[in-house]
PDB file of N, CA and C in Angstrom:
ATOM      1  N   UNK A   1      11.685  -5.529   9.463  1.00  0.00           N
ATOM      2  CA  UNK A   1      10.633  -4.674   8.946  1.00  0.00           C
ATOM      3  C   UNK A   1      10.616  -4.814   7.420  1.00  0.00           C
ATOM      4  N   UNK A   2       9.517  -4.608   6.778  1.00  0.00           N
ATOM      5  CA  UNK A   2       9.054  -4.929   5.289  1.00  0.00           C
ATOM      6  C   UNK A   2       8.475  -3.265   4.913  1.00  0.00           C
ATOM      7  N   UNK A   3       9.211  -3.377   3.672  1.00  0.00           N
ATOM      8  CA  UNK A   3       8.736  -1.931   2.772  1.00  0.00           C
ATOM      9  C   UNK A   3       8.125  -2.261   1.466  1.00  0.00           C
ATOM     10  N   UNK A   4       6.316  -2.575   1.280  1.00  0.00           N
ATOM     11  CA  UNK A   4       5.816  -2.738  -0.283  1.00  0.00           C
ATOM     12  C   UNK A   4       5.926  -0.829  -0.688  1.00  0.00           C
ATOM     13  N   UNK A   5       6.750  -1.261  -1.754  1.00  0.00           N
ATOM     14  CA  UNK A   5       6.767   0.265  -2.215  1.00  0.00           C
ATOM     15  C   UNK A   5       6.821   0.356  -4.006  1.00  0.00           C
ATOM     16  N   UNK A   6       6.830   1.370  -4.590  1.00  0.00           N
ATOM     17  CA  UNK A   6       7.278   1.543  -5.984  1.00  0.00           C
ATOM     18  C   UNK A   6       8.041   2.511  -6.416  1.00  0.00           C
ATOM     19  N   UNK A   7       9.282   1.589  -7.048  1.00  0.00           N
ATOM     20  CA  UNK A   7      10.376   2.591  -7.535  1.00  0.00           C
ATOM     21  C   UNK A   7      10.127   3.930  -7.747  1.00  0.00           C
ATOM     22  N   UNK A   8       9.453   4.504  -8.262  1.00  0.00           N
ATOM     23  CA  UNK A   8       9.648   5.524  -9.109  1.00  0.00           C
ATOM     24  C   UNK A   8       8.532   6.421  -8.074  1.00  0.00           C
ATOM     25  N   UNK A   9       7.748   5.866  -6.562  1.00  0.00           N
ATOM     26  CA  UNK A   9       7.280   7.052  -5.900  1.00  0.00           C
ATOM     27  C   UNK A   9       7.915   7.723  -4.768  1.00  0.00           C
ATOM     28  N   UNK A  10       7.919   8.990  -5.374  1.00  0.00           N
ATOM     29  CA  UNK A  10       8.292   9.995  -4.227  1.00  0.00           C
ATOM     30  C   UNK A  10       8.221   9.485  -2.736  1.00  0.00           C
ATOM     31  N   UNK A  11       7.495   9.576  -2.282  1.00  0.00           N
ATOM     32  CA  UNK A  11       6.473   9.305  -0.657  1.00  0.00           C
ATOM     33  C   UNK A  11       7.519   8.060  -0.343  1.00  0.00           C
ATOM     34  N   UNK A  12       7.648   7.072  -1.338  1.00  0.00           N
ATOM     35  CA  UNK A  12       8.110   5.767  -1.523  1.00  0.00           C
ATOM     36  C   UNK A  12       9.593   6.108  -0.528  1.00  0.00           C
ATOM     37  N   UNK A  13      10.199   6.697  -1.912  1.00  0.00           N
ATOM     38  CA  UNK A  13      11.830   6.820  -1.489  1.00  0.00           C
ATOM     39  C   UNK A  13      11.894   7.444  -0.695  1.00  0.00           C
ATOM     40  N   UNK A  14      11.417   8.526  -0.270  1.00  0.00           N
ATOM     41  CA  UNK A  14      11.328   9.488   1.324  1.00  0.00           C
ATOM     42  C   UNK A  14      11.722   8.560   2.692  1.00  0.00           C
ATOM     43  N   UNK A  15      10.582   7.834   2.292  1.00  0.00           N
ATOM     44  CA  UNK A  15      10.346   7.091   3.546  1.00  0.00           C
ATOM     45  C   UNK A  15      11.214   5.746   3.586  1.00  0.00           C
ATOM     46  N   UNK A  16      11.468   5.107   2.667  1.00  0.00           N
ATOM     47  CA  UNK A  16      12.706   4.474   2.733  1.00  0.00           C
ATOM     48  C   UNK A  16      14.214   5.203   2.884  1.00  0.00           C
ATOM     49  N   UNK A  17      14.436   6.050   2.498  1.00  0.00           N
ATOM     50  CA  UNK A  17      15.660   7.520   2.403  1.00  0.00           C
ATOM     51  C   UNK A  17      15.551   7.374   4.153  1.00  0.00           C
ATOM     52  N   UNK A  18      14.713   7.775   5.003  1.00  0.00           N
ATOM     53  CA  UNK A  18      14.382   7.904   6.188  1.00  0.00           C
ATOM     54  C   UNK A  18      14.993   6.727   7.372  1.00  0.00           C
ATOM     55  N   UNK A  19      14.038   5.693   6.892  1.00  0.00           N
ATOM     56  CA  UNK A  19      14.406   4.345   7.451  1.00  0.00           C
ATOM     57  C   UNK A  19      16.041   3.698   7.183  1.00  0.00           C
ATOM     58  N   UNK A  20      16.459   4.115   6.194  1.00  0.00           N
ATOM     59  CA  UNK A  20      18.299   3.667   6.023  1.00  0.00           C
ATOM     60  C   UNK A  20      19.030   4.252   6.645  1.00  0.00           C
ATOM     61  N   UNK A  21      18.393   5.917   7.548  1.00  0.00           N
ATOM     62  CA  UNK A  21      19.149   6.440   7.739  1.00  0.00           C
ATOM     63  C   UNK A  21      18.887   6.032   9.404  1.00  0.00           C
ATOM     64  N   UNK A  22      18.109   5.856  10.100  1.00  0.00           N
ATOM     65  CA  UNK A  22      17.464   4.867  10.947  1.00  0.00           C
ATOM     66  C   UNK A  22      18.420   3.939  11.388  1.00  0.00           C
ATOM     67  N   UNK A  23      18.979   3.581  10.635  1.00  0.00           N
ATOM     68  CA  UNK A  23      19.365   1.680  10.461  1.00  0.00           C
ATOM     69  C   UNK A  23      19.069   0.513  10.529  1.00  0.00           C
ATOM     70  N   UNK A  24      17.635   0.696  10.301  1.00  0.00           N
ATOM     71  CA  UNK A  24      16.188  -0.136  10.321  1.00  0.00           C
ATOM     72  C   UNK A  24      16.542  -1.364   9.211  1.00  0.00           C
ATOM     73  N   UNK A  25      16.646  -2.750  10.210  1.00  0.00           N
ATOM     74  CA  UNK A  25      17.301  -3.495   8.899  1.00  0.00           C
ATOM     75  C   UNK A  25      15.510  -4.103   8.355  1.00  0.00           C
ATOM     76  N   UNK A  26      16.125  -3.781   6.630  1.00  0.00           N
ATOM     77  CA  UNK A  26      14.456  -3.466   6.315  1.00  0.00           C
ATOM     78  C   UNK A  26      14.626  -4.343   4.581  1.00  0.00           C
ATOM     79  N   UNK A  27      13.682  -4.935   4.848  1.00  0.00           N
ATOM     80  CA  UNK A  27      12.831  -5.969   3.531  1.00  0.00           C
ATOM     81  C   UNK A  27      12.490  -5.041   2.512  1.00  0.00           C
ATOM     82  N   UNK A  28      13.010  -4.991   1.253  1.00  0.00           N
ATOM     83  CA  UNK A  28      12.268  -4.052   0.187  1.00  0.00           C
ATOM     84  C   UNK A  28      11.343  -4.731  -0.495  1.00  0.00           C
ATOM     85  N   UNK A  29      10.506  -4.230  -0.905  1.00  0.00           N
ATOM     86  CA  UNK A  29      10.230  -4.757  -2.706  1.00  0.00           C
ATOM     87  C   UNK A  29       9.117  -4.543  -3.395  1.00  0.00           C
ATOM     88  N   UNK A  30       8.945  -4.127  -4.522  1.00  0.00           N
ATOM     89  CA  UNK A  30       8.427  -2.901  -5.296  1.00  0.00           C
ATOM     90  C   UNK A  30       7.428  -4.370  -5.800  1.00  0.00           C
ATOM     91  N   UNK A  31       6.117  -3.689  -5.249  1.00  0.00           N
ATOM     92  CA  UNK A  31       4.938  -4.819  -5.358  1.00  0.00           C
ATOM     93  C   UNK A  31       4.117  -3.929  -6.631  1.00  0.00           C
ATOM     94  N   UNK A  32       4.737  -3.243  -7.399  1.00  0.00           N
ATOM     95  CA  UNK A  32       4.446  -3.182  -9.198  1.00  0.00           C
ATOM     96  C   UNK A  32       4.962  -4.555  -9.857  1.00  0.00           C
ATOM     97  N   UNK A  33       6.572  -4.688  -9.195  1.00  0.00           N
ATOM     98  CA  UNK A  33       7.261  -5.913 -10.134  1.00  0.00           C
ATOM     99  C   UNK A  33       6.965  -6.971  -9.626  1.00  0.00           C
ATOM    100  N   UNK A  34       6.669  -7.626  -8.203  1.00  0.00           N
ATOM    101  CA  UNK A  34       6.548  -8.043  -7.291  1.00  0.00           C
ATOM    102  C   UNK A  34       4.966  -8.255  -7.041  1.00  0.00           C
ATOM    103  N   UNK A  35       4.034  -8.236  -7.516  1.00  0.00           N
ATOM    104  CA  UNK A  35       2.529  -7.784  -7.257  1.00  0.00           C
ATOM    105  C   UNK A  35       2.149  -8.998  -5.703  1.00  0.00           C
ATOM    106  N   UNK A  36       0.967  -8.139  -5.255  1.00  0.00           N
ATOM    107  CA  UNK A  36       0.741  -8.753  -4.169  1.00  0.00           C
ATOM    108  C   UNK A  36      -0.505  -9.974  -4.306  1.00  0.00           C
ATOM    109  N   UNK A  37      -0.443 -10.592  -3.360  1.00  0.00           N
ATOM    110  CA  UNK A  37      -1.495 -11.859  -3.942  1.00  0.00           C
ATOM    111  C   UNK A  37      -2.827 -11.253  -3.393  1.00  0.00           C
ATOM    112  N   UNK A  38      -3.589 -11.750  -3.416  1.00  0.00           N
ATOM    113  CA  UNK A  38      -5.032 -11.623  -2.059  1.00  0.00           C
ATOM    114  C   UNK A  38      -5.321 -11.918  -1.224  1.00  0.00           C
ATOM    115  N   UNK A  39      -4.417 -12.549  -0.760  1.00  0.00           N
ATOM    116  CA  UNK A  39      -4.623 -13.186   0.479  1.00  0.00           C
ATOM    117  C   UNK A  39      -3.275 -12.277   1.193  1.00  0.00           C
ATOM    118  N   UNK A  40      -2.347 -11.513   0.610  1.00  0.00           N
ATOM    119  CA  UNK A  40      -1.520 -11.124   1.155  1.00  0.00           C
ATOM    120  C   UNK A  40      -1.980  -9.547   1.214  1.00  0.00           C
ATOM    121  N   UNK A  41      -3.063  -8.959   0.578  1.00  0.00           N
ATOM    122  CA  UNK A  41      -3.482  -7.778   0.522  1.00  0.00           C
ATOM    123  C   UNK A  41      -4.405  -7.990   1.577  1.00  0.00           C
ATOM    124  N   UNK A  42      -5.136  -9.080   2.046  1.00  0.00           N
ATOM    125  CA  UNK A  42      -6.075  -8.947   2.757  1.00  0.00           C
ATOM    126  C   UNK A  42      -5.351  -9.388   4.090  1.00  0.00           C
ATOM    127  N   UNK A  43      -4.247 -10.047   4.232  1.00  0.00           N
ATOM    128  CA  UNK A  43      -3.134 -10.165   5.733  1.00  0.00           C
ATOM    129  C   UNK A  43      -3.131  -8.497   6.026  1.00  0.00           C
ATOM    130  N   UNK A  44      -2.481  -8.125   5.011  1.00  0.00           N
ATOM    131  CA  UNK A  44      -2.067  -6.482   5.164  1.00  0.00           C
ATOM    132  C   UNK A  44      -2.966  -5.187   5.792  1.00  0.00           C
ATOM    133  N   UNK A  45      -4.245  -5.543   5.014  1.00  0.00           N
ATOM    134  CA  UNK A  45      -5.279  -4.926   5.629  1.00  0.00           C
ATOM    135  C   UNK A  45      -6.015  -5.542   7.089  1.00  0.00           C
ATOM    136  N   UNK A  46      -5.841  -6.780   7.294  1.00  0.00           N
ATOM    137  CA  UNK A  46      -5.997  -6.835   8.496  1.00  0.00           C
ATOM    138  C   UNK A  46      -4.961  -6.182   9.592  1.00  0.00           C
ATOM    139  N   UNK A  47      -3.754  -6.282   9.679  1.00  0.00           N
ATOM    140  CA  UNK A  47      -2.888  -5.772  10.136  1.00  0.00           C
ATOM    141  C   UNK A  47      -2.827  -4.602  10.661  1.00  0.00           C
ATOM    142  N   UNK A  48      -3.485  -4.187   9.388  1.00  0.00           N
ATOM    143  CA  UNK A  48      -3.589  -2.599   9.483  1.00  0.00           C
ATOM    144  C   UNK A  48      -4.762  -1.863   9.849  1.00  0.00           C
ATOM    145  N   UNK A  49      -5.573  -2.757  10.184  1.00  0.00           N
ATOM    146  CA  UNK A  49      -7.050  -2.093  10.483  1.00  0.00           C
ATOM    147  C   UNK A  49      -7.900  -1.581   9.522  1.00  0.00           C
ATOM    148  N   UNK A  50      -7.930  -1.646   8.257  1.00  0.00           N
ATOM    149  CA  UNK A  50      -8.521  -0.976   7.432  1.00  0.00           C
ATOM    150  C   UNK A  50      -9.595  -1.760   6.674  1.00  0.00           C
ATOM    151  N   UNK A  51     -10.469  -1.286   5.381  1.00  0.00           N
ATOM    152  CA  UNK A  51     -11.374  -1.198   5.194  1.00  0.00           C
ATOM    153  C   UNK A  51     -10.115  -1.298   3.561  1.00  0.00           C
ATOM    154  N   UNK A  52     -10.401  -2.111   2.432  1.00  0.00           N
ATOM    155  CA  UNK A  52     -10.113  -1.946   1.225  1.00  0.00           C
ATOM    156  C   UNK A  52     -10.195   0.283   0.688  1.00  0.00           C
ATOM    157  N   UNK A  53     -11.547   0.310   1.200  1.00  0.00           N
ATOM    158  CA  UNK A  53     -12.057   1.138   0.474  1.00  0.00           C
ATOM    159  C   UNK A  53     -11.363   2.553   1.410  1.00  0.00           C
ATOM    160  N   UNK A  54     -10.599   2.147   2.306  1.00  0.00           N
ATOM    161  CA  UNK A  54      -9.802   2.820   3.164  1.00  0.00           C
ATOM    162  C   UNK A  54      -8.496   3.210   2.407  1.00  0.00           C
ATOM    163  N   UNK A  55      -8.221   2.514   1.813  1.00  0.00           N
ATOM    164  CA  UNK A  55      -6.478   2.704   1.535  1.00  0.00           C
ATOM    165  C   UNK A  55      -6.279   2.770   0.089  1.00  0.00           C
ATOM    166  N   UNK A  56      -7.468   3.492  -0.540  1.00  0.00           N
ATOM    167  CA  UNK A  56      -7.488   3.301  -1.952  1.00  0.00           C
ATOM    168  C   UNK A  56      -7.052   4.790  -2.347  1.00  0.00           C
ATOM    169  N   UNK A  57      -6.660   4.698  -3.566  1.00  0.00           N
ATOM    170  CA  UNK A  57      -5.505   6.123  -3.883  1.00  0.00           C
ATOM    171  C   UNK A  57      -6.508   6.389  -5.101  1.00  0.00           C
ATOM    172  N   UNK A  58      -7.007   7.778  -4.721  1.00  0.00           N
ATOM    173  CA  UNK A  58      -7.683   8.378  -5.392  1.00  0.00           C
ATOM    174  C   UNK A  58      -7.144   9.367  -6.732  1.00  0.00           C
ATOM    175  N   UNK A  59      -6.137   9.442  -6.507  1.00  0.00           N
ATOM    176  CA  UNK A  59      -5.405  10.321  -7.398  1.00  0.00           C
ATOM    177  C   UNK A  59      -4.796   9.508  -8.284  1.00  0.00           C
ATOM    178  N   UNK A  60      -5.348   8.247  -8.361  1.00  0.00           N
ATOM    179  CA  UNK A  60      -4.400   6.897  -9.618  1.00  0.00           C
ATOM    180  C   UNK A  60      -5.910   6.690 -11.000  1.00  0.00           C
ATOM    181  N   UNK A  61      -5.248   6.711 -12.071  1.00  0.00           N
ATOM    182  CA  UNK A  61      -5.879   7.073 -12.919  1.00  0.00           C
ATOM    183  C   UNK A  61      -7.370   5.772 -12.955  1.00  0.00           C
ATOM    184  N   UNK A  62      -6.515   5.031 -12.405  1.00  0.00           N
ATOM    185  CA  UNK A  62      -7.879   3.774 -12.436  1.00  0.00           C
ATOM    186  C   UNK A  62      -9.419   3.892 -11.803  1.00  0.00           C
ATOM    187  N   UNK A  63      -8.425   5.020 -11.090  1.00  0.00           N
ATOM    188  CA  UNK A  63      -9.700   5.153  -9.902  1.00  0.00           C
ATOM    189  C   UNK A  63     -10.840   6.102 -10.785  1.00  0.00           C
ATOM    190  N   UNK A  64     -10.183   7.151 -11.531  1.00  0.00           N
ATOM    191  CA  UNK A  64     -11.599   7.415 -12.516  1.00  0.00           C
ATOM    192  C   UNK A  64     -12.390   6.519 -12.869  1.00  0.00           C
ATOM    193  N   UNK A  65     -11.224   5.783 -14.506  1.00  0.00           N
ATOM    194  CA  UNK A  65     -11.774   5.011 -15.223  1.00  0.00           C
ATOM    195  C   UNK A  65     -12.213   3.765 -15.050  1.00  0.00           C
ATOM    196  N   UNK A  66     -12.423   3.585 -13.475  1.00  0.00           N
ATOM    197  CA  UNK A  66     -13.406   2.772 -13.233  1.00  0.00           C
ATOM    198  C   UNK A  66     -14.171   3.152 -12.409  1.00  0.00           C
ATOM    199  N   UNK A  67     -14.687   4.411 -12.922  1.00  0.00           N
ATOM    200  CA  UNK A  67     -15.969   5.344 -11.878  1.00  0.00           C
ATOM    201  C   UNK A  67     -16.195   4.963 -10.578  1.00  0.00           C
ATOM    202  N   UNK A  68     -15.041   5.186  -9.666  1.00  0.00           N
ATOM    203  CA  UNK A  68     -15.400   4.665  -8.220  1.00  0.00           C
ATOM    204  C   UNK A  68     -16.122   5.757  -7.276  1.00  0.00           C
ATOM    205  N   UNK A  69     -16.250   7.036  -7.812  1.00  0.00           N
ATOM    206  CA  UNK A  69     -17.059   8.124  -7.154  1.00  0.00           C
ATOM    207  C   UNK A  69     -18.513   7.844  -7.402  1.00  0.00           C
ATOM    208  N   UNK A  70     -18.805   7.213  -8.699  1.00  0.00           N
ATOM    209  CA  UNK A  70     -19.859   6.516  -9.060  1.00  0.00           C
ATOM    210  C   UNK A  70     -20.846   5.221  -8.769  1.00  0.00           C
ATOM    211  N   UNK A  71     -19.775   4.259  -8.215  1.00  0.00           N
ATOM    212  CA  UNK A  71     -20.455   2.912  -8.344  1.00  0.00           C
ATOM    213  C   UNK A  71     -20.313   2.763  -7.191  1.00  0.00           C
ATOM    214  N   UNK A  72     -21.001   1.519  -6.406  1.00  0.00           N
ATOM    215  CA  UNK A  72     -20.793   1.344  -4.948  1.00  0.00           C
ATOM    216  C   UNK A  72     -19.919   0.332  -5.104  1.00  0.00           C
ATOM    217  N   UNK A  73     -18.617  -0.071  -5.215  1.00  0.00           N
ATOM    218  CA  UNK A  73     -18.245  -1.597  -5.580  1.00  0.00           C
ATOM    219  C   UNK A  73     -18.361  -1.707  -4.036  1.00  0.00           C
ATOM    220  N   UNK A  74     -18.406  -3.468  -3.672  1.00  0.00           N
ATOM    221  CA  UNK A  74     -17.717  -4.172  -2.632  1.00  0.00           C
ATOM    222  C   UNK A  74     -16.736  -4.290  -2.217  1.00  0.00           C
ATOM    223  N   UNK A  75     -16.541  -4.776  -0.551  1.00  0.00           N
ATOM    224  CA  UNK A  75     -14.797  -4.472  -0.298  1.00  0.00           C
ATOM    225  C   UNK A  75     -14.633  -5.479  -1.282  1.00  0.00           C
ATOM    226  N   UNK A  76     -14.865  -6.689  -1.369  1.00  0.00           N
ATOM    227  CA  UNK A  76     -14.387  -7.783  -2.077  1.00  0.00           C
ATOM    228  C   UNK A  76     -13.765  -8.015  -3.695  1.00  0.00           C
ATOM    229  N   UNK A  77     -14.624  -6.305  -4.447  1.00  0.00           N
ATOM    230  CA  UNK A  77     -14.467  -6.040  -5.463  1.00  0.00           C
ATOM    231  C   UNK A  77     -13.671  -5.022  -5.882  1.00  0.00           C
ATOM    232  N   UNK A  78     -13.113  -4.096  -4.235  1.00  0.00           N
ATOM    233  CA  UNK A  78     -12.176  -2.975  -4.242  1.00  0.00           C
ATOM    234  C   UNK A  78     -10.883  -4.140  -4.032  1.00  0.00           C
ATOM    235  N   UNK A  79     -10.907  -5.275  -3.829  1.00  0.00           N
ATOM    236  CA  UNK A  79      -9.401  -5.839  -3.502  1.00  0.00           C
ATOM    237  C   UNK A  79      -9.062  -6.472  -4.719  1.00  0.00           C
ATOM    238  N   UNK A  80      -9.845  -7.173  -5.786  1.00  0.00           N
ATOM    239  CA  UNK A  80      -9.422  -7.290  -7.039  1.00  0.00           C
ATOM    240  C   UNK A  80      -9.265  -6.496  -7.743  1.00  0.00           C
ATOM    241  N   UNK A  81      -9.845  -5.296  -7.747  1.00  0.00           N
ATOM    242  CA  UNK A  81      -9.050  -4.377  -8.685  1.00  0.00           C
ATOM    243  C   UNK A  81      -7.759  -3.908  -7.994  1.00  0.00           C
ATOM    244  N   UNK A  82      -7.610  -3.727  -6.288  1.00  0.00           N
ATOM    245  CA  UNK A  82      -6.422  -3.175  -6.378  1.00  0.00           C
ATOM    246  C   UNK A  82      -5.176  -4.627  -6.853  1.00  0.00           C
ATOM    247  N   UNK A  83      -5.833  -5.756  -6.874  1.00  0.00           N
ATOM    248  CA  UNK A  83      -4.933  -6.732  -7.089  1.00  0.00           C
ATOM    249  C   UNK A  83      -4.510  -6.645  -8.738  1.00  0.00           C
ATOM    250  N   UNK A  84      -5.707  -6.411  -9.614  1.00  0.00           N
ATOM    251  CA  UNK A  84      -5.197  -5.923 -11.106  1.00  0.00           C
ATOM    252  C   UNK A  84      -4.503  -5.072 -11.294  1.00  0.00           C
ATOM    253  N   UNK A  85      -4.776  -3.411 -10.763  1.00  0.00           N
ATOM    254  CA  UNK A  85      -4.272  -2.441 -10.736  1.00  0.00           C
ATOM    255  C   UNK A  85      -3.585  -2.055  -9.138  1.00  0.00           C
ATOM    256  N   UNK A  86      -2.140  -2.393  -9.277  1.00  0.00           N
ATOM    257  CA  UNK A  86      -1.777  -1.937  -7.675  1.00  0.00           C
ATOM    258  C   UNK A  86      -1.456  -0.464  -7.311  1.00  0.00           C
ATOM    259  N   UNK A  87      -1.981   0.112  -8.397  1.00  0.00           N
ATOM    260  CA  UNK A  87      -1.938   1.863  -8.276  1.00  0.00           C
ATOM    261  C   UNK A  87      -2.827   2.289  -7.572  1.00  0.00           C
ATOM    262  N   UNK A  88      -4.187   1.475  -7.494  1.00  0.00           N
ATOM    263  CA  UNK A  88      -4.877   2.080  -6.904  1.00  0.00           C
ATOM    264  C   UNK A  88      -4.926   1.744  -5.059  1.00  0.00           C
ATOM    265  N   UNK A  89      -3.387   1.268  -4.758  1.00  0.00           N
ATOM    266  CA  UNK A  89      -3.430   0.892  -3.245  1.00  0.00           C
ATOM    267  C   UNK A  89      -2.248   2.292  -2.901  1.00  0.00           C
ATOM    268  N   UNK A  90      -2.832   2.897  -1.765  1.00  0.00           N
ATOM    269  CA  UNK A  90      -1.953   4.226  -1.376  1.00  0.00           C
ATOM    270  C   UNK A  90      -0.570   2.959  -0.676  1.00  0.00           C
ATOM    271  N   UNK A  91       0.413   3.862  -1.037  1.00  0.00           N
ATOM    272  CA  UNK A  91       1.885   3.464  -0.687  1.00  0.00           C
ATOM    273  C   UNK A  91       2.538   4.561  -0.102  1.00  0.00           C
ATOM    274  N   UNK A  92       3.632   4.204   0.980  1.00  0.00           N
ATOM    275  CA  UNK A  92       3.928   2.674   1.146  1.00  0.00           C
ATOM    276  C   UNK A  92       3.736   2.162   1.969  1.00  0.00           C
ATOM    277  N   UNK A  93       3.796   1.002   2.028  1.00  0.00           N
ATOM    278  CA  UNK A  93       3.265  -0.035   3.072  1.00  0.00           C
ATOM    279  C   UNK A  93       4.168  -0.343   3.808  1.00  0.00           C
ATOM    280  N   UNK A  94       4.714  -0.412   5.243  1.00  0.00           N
ATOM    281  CA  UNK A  94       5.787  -0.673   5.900  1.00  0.00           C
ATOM    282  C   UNK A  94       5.071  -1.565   6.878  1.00  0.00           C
ATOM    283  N   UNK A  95       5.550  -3.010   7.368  1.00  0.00           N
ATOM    284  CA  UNK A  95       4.894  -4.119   7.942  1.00  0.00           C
ATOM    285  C   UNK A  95       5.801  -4.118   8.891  1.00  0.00           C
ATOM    286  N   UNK A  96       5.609  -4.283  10.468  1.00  0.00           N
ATOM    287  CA  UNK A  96       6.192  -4.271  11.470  1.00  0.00           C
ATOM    288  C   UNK A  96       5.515  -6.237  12.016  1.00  0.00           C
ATOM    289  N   UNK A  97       6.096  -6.397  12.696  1.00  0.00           N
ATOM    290  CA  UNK A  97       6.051  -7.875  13.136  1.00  0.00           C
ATOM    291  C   UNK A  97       4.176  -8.322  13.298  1.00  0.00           C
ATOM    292  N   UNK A  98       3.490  -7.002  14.301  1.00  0.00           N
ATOM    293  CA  UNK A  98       1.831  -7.193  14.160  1.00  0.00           C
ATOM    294  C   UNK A  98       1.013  -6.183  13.633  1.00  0.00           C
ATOM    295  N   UNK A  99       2.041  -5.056  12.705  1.00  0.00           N
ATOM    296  CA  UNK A  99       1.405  -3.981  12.211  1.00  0.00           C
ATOM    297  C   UNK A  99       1.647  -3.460  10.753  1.00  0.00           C
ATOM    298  N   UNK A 100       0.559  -2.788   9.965  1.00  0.00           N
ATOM    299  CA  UNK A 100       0.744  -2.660   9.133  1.00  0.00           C
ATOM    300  C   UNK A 100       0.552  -1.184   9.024  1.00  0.00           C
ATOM    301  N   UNK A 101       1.510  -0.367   8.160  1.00  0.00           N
ATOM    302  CA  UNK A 101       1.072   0.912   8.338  1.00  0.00           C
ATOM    303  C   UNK A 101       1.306   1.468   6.822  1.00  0.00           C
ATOM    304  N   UNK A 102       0.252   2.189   6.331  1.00  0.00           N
ATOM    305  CA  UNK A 102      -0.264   2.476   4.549  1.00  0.00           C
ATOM    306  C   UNK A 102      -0.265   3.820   4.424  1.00  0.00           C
ATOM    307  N   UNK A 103       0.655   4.482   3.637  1.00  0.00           N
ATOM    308  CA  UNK A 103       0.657   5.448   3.214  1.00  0.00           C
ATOM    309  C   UNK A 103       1.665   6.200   3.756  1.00  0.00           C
ATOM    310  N   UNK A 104       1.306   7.665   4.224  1.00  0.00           N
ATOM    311  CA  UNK A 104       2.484   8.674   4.260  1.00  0.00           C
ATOM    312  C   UNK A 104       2.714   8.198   5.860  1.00  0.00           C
ATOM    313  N   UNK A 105       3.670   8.024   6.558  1.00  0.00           N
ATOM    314  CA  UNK A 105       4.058   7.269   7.810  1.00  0.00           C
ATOM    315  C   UNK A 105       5.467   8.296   8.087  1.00  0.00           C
ATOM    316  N   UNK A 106       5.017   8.554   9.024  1.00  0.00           N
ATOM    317  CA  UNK A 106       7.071   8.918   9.736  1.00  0.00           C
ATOM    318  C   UNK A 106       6.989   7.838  10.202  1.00  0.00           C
ATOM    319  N   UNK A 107       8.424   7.400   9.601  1.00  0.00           N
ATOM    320  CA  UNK A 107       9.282   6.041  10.233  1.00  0.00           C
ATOM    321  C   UNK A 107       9.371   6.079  11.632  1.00  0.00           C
ATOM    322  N   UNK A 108       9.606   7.441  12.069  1.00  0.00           N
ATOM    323  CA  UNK A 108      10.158   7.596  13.825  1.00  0.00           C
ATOM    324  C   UNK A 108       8.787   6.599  14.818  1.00  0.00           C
ATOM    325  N   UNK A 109       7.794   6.956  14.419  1.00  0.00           N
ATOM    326  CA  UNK A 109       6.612   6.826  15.044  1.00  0.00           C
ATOM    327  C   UNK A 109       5.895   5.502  14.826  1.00  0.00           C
ATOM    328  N   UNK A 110       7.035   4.996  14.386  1.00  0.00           N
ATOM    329  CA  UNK A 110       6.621   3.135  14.084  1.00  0.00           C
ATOM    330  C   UNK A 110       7.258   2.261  15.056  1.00  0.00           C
TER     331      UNK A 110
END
């Protein structure tokens, strides 16, 4: 199992805190330092069933200052910015062999 996560989020370490205790032998790595490609954001979102404009974190400052309540972007144009800015992708991402699962997740239920 694979954990895209970032050091320093709460939700992050929870859910990894969770999974160690599990004994879930598990892939880390903090895709701030680590950034994800596009073709690996768009594996992910297939995986996961989603929609770019699905898994976007509204509460990340980018998401103002690039007026997304405002503008209609494209999925195509919601995946380069989350590829510039990876704040604006909700975390964390935990990848199971054909699944991808984004955001707040109990480990149990994976």
């Amino acid at each position: 199992m694979k954990i895209l996560h970032k050091d320093s989020c709460i939700t992050c370490k929870k859910t990894i805190s969770q999974l160690d205790r599990m004994k879930v032998d598990l892939q880390k790595r903090d895709f701030f330092k680590e950034p994800l490609s596009e073709s690996e954001l768009k594996k992910i979102l297939k995986l996961a069933g989603k929609k770019p404009s699905e898994i976007i974190r509204k509460r990340d400052k980018m998401f103002k200052e690039l007026n997304f309540e405002q503008k209609n972007y494209s999925e195509s144009q919601i995946i380069k910015f989350m590829i510039k800015y990876p704040g604006l992708i909700q975390r964390p991402i935990i990848i199971t062999k054909n699944k991808a699962h984004i955001g707040k997740v109990d480990p149990k239920k994976i």
